[in-house]
Each structure stands twice: as structure tokens, then as C-alpha cells.
N, C-alpha and C. Protein backbone atom coordinates (compact mmCIF):
# COMPACT_ATOMS: atom_id res chain seq x y z
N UNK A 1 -70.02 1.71 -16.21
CA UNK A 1 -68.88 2.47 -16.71
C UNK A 1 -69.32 3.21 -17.98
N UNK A 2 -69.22 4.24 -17.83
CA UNK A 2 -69.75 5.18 -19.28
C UNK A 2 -68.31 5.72 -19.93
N UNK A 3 -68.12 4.98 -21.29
CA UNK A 3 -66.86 5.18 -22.13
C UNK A 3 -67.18 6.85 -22.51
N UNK A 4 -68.24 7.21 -22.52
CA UNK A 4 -67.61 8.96 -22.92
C UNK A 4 -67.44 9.56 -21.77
N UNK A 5 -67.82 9.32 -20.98
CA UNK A 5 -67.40 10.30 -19.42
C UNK A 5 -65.27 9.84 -18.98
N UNK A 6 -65.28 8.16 -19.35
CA UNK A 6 -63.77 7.62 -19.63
C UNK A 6 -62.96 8.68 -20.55
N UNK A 7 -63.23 8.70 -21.50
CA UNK A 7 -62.69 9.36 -23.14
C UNK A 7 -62.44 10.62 -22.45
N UNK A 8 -63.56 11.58 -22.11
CA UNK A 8 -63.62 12.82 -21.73
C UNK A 8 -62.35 13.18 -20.45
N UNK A 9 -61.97 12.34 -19.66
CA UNK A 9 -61.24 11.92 -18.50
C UNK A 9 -59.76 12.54 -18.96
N UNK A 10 -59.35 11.65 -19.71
CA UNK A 10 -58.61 11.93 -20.70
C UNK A 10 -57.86 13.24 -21.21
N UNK A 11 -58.71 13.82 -21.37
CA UNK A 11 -58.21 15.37 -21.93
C UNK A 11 -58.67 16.34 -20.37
N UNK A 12 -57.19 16.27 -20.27
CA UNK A 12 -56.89 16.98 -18.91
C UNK A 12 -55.70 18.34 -19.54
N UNK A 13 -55.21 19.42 -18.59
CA UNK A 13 -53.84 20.09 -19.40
C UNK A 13 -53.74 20.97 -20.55
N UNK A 14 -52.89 20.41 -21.49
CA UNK A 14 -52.80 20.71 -22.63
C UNK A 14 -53.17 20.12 -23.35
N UNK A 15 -53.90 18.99 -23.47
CA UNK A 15 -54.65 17.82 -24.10
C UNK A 15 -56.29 18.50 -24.51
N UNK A 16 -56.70 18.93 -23.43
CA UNK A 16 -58.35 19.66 -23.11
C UNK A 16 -57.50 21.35 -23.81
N UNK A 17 -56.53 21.61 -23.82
CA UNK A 17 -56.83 23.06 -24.83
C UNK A 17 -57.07 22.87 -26.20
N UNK A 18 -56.28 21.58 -26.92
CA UNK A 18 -56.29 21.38 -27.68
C UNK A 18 -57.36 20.68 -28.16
N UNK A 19 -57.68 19.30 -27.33
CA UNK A 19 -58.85 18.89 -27.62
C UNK A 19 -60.34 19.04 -28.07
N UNK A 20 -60.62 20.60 -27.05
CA UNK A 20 -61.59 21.18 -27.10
C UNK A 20 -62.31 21.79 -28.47
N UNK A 21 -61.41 22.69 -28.75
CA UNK A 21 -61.89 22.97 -30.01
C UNK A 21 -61.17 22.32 -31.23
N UNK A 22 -60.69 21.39 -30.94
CA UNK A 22 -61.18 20.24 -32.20
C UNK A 22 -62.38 19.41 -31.95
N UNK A 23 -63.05 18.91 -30.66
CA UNK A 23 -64.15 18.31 -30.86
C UNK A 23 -64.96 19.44 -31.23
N UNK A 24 -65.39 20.94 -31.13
CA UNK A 24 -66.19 21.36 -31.55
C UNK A 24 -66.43 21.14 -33.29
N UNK A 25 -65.12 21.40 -33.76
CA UNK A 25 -65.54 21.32 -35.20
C UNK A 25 -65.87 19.86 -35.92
N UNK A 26 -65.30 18.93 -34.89
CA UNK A 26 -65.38 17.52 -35.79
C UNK A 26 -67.17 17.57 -35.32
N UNK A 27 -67.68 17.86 -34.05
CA UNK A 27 -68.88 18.05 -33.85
C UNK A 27 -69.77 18.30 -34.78
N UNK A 28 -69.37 19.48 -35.33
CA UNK A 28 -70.22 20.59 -36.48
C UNK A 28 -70.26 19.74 -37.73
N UNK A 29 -68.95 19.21 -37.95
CA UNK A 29 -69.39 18.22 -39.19
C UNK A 29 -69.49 16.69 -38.97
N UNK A 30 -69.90 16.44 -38.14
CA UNK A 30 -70.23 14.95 -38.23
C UNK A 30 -71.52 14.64 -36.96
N UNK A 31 -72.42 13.70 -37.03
CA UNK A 31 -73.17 13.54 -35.85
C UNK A 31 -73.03 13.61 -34.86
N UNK A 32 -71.73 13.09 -34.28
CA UNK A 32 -71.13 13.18 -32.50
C UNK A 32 -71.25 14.60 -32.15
N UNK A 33 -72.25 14.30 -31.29
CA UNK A 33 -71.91 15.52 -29.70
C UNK A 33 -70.61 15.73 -29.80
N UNK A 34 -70.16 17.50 -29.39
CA UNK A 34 -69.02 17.47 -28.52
C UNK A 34 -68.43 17.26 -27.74
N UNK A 35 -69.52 16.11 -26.35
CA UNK A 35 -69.27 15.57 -25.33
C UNK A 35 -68.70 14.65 -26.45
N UNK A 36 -68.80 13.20 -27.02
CA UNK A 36 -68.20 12.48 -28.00
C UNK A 36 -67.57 12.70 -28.42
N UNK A 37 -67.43 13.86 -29.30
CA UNK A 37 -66.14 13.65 -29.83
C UNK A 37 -65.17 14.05 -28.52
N UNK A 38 -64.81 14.66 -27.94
CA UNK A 38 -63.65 15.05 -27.05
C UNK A 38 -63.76 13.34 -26.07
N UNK A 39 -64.65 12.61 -26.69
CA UNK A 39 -64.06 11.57 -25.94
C UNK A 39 -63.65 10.56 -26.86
N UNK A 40 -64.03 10.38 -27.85
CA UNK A 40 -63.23 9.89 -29.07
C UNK A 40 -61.40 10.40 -29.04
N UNK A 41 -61.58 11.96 -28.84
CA UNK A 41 -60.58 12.57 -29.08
C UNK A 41 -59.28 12.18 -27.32
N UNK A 42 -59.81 12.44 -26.33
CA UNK A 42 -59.55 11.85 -25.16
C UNK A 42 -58.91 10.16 -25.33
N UNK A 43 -59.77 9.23 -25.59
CA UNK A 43 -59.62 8.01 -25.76
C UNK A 43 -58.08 7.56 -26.80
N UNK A 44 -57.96 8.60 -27.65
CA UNK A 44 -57.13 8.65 -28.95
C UNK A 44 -55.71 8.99 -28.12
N UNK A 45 -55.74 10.32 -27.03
CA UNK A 45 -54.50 10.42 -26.29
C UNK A 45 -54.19 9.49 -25.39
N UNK A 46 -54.94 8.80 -24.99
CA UNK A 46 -54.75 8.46 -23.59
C UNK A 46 -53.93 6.77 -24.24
N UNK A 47 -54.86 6.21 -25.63
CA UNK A 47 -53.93 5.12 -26.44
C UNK A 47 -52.54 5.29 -27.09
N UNK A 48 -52.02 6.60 -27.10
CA UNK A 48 -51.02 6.89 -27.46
C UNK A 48 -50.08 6.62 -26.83
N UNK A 49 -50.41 7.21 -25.41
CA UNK A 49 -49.81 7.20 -24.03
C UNK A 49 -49.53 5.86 -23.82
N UNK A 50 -50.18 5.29 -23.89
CA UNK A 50 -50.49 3.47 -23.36
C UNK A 50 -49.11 3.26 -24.45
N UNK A 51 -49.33 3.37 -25.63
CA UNK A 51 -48.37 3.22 -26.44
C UNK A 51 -46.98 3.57 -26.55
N UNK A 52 -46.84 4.56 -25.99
CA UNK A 52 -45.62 4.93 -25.46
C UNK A 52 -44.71 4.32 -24.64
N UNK A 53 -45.39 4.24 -23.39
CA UNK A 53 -45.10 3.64 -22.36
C UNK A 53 -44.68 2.34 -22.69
N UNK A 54 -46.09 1.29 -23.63
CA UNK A 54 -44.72 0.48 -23.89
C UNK A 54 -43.80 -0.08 -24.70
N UNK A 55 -43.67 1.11 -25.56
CA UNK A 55 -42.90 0.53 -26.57
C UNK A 55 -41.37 1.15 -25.58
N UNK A 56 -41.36 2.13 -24.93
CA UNK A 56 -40.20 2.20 -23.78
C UNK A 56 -39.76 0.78 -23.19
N UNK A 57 -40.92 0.41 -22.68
CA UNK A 57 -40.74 -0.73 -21.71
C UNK A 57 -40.15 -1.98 -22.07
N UNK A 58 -40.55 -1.68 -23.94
CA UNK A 58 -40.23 -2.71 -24.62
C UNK A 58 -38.83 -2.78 -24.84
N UNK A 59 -38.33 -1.23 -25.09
CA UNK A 59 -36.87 -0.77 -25.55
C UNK A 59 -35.83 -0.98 -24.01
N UNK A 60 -36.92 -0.81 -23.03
CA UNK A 60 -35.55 -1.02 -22.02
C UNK A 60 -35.05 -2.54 -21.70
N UNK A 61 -35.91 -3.24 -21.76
CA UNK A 61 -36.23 -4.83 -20.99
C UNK A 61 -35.81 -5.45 -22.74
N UNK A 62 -35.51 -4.82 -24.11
CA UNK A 62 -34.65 -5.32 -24.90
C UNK A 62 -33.45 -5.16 -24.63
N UNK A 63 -32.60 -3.78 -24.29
CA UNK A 63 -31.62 -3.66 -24.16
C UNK A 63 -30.62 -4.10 -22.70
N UNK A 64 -31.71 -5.02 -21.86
CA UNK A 64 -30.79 -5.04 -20.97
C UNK A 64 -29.97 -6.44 -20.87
């Protein structure tokens, strides 16, 4: 399983317009490849998501 090809997965949509050229510049100033960072950056949406989902899950299965 290769976590940057995972990360990269990730930025699909409007995620990969945006994504994109922010990994270029975090690229330019820091060691990570732009393959890396957009999977740093990938990995970052995709935990959000996860996060979302369940703090919903959390809010529905409280309120019922």
C-alpha cells in the first residue's frame, strides 16, 4: 500500500483544483515533492470528511 499514491486518491473534483496548486507552492518551499505534498494535502481532506461524517453520526444517534 503506498500512502502517497492513497493521499493523492484523495484530491479528486474540486479538491485536485484546489489542491494542486497549493502542493506546488508548499513544494517550492519545503522538501516534499509535489507528488507529497498533494498527498499530505489529499490525506488532510479526505480526514476531514471522515470527520464529518461522524460527528453527524454522532449528532443523529444523540438526538434520537
Amino acid at each position: 500500500m503506498d500512502a502517497t499514491r492513497m493521499g493523492r486518491q484523495a484530491l479528486s473534483g474540486w479538491r485536485h483544483k484546489v489542491g494542486e496548486p497549493v502542493a506546488r507552492q508548499v513544494s517550492r518551499r519545503t522538501r516534499l515533492s509535489s507528488e507529497q505534498a498533494q498527498a499530505v494535502i489529499g490525506a488532510a481532506f479526505f480526514l476531514a470528511s471522515v470527520l464529518y461524517i461522524a460527528k453527524t453520526i454522532a449528532a443523529v444517534l444523540r438526538d434520537r
